[in-house]
Protein backbone atom coordinates (compact mmCIF):
# COMPACT_ATOMS: atom_id res chain seq x y z
CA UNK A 1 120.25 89.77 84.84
CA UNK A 2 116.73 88.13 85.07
CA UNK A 3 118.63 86.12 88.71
CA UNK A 4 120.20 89.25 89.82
CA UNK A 5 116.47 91.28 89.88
CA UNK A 6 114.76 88.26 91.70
CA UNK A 7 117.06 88.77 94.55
CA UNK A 8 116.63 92.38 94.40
CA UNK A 9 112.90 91.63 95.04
CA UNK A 10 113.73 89.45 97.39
CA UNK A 11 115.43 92.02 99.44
CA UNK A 12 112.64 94.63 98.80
CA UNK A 13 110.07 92.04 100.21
CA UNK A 14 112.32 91.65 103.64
CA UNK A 15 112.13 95.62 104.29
CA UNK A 16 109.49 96.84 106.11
CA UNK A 17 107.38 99.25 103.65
CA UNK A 18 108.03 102.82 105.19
CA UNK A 19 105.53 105.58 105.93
CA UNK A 20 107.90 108.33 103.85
CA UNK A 21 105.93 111.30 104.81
CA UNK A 22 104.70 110.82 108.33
CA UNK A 23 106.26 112.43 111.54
CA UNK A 24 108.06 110.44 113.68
CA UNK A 25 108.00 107.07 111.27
CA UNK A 26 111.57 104.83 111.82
CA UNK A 27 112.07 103.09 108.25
CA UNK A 28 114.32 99.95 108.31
CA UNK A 29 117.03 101.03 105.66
CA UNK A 30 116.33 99.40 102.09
CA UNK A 31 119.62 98.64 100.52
CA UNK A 32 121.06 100.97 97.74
CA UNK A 33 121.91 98.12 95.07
CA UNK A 34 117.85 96.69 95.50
CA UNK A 35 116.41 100.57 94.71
CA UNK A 36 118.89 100.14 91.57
CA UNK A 37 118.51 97.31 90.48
CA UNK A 38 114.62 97.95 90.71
CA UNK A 39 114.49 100.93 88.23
CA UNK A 40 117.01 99.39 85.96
CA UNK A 41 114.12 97.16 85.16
CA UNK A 42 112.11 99.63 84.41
CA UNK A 43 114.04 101.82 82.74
CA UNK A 44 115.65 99.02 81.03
CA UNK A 45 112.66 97.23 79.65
CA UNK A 46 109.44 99.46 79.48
CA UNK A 47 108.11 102.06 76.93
CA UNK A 48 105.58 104.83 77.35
CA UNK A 49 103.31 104.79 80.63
CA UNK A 50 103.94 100.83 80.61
CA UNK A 51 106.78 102.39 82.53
CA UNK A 52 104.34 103.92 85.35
CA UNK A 53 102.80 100.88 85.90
CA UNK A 54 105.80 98.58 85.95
CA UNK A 55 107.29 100.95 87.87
CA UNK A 56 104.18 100.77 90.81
CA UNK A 57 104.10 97.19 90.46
CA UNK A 58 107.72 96.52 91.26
CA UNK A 59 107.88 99.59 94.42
CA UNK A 60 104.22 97.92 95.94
CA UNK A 61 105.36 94.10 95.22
CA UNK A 62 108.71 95.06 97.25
CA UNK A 63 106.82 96.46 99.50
CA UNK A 64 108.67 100.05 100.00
CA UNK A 65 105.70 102.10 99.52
CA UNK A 66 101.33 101.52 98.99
CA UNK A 67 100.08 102.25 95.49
CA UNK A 68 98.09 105.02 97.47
CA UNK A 69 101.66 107.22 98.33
CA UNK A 70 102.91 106.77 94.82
CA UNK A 71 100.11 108.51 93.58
CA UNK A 72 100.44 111.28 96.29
CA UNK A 73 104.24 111.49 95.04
CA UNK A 74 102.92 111.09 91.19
CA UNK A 75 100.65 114.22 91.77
CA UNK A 76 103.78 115.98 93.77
CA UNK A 77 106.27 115.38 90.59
CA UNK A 78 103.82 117.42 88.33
CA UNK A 79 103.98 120.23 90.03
CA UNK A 80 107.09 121.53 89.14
CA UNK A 81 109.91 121.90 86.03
CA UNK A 82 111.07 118.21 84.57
CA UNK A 83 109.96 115.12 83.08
CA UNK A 84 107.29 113.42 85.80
CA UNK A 85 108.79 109.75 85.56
CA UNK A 86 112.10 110.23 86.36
CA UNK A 87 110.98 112.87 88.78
CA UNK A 88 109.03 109.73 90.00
CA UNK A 89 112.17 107.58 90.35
CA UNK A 90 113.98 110.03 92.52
CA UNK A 91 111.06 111.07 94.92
CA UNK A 92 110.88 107.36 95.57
CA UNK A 93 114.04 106.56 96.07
CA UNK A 94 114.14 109.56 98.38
CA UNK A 95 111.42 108.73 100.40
CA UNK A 96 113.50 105.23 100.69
CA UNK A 97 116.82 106.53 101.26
CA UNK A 98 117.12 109.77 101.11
CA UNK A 99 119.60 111.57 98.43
CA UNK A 100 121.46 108.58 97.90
CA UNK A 101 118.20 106.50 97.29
CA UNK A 102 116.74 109.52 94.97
CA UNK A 103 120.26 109.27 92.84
CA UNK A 104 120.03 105.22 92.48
CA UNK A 105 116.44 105.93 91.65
CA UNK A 106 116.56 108.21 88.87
CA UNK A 107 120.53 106.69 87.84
CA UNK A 108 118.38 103.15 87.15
CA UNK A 109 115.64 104.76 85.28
CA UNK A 110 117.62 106.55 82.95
CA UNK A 111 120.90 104.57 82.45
CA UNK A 112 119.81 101.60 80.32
CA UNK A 113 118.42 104.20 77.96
CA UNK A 114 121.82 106.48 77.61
CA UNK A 115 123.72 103.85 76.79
CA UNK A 116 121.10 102.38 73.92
CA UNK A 117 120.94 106.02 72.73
CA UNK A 118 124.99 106.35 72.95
CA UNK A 119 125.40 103.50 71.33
CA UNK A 120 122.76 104.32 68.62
CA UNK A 121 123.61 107.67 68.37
CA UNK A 122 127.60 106.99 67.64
CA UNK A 123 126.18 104.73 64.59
CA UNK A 124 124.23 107.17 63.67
CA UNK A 125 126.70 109.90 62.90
CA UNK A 126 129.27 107.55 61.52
CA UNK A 127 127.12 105.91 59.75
CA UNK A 128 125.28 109.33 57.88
CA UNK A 129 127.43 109.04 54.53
CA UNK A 130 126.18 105.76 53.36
CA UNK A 131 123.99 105.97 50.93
CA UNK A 132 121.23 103.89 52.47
CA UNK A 133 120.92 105.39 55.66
CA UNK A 134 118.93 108.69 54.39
CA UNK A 135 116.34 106.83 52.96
CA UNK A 136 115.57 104.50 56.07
CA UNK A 137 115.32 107.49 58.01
CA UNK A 138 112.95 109.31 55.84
CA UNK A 139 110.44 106.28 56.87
CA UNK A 140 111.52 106.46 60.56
CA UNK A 141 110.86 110.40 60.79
CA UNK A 142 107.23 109.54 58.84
CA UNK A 143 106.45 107.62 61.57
CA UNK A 144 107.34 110.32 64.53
CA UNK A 145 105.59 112.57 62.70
CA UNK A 146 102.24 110.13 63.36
CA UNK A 147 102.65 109.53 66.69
CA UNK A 148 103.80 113.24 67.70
CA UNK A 149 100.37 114.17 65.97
CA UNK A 150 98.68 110.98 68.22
CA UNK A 151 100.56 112.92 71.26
CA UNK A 152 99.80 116.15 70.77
CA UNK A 153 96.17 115.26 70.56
CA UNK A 154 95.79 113.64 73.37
CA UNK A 155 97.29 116.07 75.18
CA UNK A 156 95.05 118.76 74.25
CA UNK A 157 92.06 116.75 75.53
CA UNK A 158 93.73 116.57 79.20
CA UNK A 159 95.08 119.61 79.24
CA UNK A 160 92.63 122.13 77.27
CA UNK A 161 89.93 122.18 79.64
CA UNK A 162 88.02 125.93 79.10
CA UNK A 163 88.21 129.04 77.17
CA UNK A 164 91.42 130.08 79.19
CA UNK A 165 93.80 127.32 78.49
CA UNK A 166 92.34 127.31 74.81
CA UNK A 167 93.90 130.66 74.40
CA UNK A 168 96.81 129.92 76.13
CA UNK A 169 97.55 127.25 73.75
CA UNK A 170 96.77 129.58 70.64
CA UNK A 171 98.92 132.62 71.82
CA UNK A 172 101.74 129.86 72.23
CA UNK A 173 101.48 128.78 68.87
CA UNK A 174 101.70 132.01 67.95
CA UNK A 175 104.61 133.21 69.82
CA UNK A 176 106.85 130.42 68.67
CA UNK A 177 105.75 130.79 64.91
CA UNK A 178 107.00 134.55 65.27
CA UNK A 179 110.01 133.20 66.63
CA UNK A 180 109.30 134.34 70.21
CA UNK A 181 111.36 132.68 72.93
CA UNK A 182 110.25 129.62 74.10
CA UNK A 183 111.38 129.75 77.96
CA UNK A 184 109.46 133.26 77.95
CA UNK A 185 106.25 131.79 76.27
CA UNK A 186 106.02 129.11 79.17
CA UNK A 187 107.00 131.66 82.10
CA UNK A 188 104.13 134.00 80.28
CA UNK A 189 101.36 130.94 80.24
CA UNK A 190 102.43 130.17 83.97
CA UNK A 191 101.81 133.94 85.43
CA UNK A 192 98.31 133.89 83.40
CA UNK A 193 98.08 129.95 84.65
CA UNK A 194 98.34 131.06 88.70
CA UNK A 195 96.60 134.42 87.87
CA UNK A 196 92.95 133.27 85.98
CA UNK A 197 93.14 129.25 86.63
CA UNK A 198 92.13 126.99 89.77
CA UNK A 199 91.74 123.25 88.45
CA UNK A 200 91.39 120.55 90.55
CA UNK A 201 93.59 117.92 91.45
CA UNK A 202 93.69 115.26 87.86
CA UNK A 203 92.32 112.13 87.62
CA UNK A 204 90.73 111.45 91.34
CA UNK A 205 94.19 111.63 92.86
CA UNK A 206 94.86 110.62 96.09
CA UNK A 207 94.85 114.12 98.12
CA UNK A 208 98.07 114.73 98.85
CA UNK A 209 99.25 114.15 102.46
CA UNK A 210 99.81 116.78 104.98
CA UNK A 211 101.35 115.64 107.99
CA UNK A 212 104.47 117.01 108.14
CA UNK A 213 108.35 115.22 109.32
CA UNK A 214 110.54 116.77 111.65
CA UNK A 215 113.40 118.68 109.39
CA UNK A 216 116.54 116.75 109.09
CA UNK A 217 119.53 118.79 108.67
CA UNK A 218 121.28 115.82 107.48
CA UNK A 219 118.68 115.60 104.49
CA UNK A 220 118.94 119.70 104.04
CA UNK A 221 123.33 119.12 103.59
CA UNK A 222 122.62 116.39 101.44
CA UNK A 223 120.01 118.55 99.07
CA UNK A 224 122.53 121.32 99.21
CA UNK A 225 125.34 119.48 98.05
CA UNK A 226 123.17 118.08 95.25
CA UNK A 227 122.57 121.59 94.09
CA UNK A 228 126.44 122.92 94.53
CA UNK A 229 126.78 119.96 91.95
CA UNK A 230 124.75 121.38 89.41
CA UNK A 231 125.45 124.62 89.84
CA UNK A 232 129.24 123.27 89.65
CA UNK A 233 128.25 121.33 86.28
CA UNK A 234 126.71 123.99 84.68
CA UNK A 235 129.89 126.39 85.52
CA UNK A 236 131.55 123.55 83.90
CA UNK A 237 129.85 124.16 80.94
CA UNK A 238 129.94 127.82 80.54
CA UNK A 239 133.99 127.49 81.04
CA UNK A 240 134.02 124.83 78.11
CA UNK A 241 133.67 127.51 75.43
CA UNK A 242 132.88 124.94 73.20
CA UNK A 243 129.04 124.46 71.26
CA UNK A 244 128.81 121.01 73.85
CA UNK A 245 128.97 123.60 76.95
CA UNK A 246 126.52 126.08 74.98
CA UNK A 247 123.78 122.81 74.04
CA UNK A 248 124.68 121.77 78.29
CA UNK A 249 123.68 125.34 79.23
CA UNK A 250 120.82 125.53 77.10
CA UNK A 251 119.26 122.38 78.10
CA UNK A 252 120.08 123.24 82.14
CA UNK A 253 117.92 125.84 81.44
CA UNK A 254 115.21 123.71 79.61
CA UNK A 255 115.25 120.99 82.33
CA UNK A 256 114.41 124.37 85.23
CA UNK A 257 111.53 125.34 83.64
CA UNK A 258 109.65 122.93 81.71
CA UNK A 259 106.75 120.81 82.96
CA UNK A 260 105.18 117.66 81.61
CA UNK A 261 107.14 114.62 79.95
CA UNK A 262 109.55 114.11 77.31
CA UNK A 263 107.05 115.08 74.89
CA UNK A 264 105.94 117.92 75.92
CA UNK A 265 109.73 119.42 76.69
CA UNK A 266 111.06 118.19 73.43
CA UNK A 267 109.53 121.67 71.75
CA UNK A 268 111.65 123.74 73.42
CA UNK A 269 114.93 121.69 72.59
CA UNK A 270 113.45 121.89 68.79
CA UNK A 271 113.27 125.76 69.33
CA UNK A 272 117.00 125.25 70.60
CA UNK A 273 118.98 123.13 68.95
CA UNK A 274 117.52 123.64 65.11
CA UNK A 275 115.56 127.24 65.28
CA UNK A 276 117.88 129.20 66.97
CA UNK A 277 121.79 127.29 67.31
CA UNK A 278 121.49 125.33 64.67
CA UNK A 279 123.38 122.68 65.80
CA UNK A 280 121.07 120.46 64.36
CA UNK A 281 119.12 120.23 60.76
CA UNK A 282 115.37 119.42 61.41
CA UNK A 283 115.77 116.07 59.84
CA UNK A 284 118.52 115.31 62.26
CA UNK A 285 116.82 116.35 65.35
CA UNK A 286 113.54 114.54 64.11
CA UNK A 287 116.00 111.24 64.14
CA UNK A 288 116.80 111.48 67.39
CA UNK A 289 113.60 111.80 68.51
CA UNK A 290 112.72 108.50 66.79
CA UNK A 291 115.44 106.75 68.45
CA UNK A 292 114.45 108.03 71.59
CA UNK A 293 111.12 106.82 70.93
CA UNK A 294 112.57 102.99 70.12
CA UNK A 295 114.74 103.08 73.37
CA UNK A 296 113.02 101.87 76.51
CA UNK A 297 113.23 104.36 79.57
CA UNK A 298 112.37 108.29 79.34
CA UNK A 299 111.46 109.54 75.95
CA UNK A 300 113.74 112.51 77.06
CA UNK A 301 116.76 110.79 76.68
CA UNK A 302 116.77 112.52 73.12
CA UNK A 303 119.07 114.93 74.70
CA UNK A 304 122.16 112.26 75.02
CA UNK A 305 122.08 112.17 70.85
CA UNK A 306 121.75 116.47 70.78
CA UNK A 307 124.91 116.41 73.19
CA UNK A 308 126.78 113.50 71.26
CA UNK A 309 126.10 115.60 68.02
CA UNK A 310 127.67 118.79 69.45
CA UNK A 311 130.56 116.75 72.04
CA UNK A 312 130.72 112.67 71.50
CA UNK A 313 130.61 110.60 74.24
CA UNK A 314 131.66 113.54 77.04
CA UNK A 315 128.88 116.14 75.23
CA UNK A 316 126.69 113.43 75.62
CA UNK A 317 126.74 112.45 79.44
CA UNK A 318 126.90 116.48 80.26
CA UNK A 319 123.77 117.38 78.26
CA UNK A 320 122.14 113.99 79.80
CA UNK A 321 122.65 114.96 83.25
CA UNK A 322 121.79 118.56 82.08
CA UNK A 323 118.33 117.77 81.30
CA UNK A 324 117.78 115.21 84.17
CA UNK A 325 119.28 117.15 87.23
CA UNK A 326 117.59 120.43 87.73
CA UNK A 327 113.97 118.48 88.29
CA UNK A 328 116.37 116.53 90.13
CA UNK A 329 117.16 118.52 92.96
CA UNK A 330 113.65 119.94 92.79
CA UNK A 331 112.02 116.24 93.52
CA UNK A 332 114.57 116.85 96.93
CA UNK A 333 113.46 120.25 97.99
CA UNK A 334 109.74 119.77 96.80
CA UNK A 335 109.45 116.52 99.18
CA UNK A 336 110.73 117.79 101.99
CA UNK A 337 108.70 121.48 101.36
CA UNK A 338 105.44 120.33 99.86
CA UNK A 339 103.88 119.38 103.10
CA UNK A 340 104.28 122.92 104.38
CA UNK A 341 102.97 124.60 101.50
CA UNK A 342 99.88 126.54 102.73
CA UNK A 343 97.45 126.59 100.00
CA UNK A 344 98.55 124.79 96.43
CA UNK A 345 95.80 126.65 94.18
CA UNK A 346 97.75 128.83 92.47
CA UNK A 347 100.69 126.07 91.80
CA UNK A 348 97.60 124.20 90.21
CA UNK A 349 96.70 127.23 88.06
CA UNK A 350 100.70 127.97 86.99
CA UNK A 351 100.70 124.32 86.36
CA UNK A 352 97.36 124.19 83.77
CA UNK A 353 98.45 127.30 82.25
CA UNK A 354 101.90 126.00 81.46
CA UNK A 355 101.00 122.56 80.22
CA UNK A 356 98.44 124.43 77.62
CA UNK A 357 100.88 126.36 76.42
CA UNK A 358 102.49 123.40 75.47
CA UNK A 359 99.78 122.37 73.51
CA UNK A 360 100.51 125.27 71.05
CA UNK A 361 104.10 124.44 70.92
CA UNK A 362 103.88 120.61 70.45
CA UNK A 363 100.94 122.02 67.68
CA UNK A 364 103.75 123.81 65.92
CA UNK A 365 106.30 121.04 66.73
CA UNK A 366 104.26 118.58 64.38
CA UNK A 367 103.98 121.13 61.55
CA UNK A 368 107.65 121.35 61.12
CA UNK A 369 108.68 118.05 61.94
CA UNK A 370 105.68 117.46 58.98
CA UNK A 371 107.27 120.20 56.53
CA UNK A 372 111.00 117.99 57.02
CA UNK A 373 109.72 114.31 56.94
CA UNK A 374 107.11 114.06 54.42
CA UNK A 375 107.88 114.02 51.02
CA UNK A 376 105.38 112.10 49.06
CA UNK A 377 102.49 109.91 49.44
CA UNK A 378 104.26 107.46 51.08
CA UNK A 379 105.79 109.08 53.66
CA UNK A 380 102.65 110.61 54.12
CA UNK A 381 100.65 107.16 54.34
CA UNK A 382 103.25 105.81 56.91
CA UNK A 383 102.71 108.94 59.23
CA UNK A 384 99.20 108.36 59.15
CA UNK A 385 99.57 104.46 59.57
CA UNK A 386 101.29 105.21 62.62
CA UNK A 387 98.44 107.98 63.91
CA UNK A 388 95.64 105.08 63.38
CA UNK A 389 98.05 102.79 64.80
CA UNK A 390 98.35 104.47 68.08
CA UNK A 391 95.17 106.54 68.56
CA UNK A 392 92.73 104.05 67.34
CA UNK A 393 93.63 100.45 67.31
CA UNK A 394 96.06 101.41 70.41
CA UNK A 395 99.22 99.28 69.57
CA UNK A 396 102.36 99.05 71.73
CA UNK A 397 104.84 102.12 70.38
CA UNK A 398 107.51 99.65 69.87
CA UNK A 399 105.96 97.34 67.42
CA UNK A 400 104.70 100.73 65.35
CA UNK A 401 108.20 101.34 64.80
CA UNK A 402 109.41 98.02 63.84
CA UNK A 403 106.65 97.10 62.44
CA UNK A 404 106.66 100.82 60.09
CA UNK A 405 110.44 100.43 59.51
CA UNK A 406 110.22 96.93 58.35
CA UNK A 407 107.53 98.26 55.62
CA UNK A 408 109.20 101.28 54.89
CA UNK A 409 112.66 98.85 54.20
CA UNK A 410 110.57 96.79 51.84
CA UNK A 411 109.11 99.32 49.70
CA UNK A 412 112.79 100.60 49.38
CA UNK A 413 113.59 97.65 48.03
CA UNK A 414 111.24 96.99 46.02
CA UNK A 415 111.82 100.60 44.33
CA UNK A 416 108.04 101.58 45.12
CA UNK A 417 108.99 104.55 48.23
């Protein structure tokens, strides 16, 4: 594999680096199989925001695009519903390519971690009767409980930036404890958001461009047919009167309206899949969000063990592509619209309001996932190993993990957990 990604660069570095967003620019075509083969690697073999950086490194090495327009298209992807890197992926690969570069894009980023989490997930379930399995787990949800906590903190202190968002987050909190629905607590924060908040572009961002392309009606059949797919998918579902179709429909309408990362969306599968289906216990769902901690590629990929858990293999690929493809299409129609927008203020405002309302639910998220996974003082000391781990001494995610579960295995065995 190592050979076959060397050539890929070595293609990338023969294509002239196009100017995506500029009027009138002719880009020499970059083959298909190199965008592919480019965010297999980093879907395949990063963690975290390791997989931002990788992910810049590869796209400026090749050559395809400066560091300066992936930031323009990093601050474009957090402006609207879905996880940003994969949202990343595609608005790269479209810039590239168009819609077939946007579906290699986001199709690398996100395969190598299905098929880990298929894989895992398919032990998992057969695997839940043995006696030992319930007691490794009870170590593995300690640790998510740790670096949720680590998460949710840090995410606070970016996005809880005055008195506003501060009550945003609060009346989130709130609303979920009293069992208010999720998708209306983030539409709610995102009317108040464009109403009462103007922040300023994050982190010294490149401002984002505004020369503006010629339309392409080719591009505009392409982006329709994209969306007649999901809109076909999702009829799929509904017909499949069957709980995988239900979870697929539910997490469609997750993956339209939630901002951030996989972090900050898993609350609202939580409120899902265990508070309101139950389709999963807490424990369970708290397991899959460990393994898709310990997979490399998008945290989010959670959703392929909900879908297996509800369908096998088939429930898993539709609530998968569920999740991924309504930011999808958006990273499509937000490239080719964004440039026109005439003043982005109160998209910044529904954006801040909606990512502190997130605060509150990820708040409430770690309580329950807390009340669930710890049962003692050792379960307890291994959640809060894994906090210090990753908010103070800053250690890579994946050797927490193995690292925690290799303790938590010998204190098993030697009868002491």
């Amino acid at each position: 594999m190592g050979g076959t990604f060397r050539e890929a660069d070595r293609v990338g570095r023969g294509v002239t680096r196009p100017a995506p967003l500029a009027a009138g620019a002719t880009v020499e075509r970059v083959p298909l199989l190199a965008i592919l083969l480019c965010f297999l690697q980093v879907g395949g073999t990063s963690f975290g925001m390791a997989m931002l950086h990788k992910m810049k490194a590869l796209v400026v090495r090749n050559e395809w695009m400066s560091e300066a327009e992936l930031d323009e298209g990093l601050a474009l992807v957090q402006l609207y519903p879905g996880p940003m890197l994969p949202d990343l992926a595609a608005y790269v690969g479209y810039n590239l390519r168009g819609v077939p570069g946007a579906v290699m894009g986001m199709l690398g980023f996100v395969l190598p971690a299905f098929v880990l989490m298929l894989a895992l997930s398919a032990v998992y379930f057969a695997a839940g009767g043995l006696p030992w399995v319930h007691p490794l787990f009870l170590g593995l949800e300690a640790l998510v409980v740790g670096t949720i906590l680590h998460m949710t903190l840090d995410f606070g202190q970016r996005a809880l930036k005055g008195k506003v968002q501060a009550v945003i987050a609060l009346a989130a909190f709130v609303g979920l404890a009293f069992q208010m629905n999720a998708i209306l607590i983030v539409l709610a924060a995102l009317a108040v958001g464009a109403l009462l908040l103007r922040p300023r572009a994050q982190g010294g961002a490149a401002p984002l461009r505004r020369a503006v392309r010629p339309m392409s009606r080719r591009r505009w059949a392409a982006i329709g047919a994209s969306f007649a797919t999901v809109l076909g998918m999702a009829g799929l579902a509904f017909a499949l009167h069957s709980d995988a179709g239900r979870m697929a429909l539910a997490l469609f309408k997750i993956g339209a309206v939630a901002f951030g990362n996989g972090t900050t969306i898993i609350p609202l599968i939580q409120t899902e899949v265990v508070n309101t289906r139950h389709w999963l216990s807490m424990a369970q769902f708290a397991d899959g969000v460990a393994l898709g901690q310990i997979t490399p590629g998008p945290f989010l990929i959670t959703a392929a063990f909900v879908g297996y858990a509800a369908g096998g293999v088939g429930g898993a690929v539709l609530a998968t592509f569920a999740i991924f493809s309504p930011s999808f299409v958006m990273s499509l129609l937000f490239t080719e619209l964004f440039t026109r927008l005439p003043d982005l203020g109160a998209v910044r405002g529904a954006l801040a309001g909606v990512l502190a309302s997130f605060v509150g639910l990820l708040a409430l998220v770690v309580l329950q996932l807390g009340g669930a996974a710890i049962h003692g003082p050792a379960t307890l000391a291994l959640a809060a190993g894994a906090f210090v781990a990753l908010r103070f001494l800053r250690w890579d995610m994946i050797w927490i993990f193995a690292g925690g579960l290799a303790l938590w295995a010998g204190l098993l065995a030697l009868g002491i957990a």
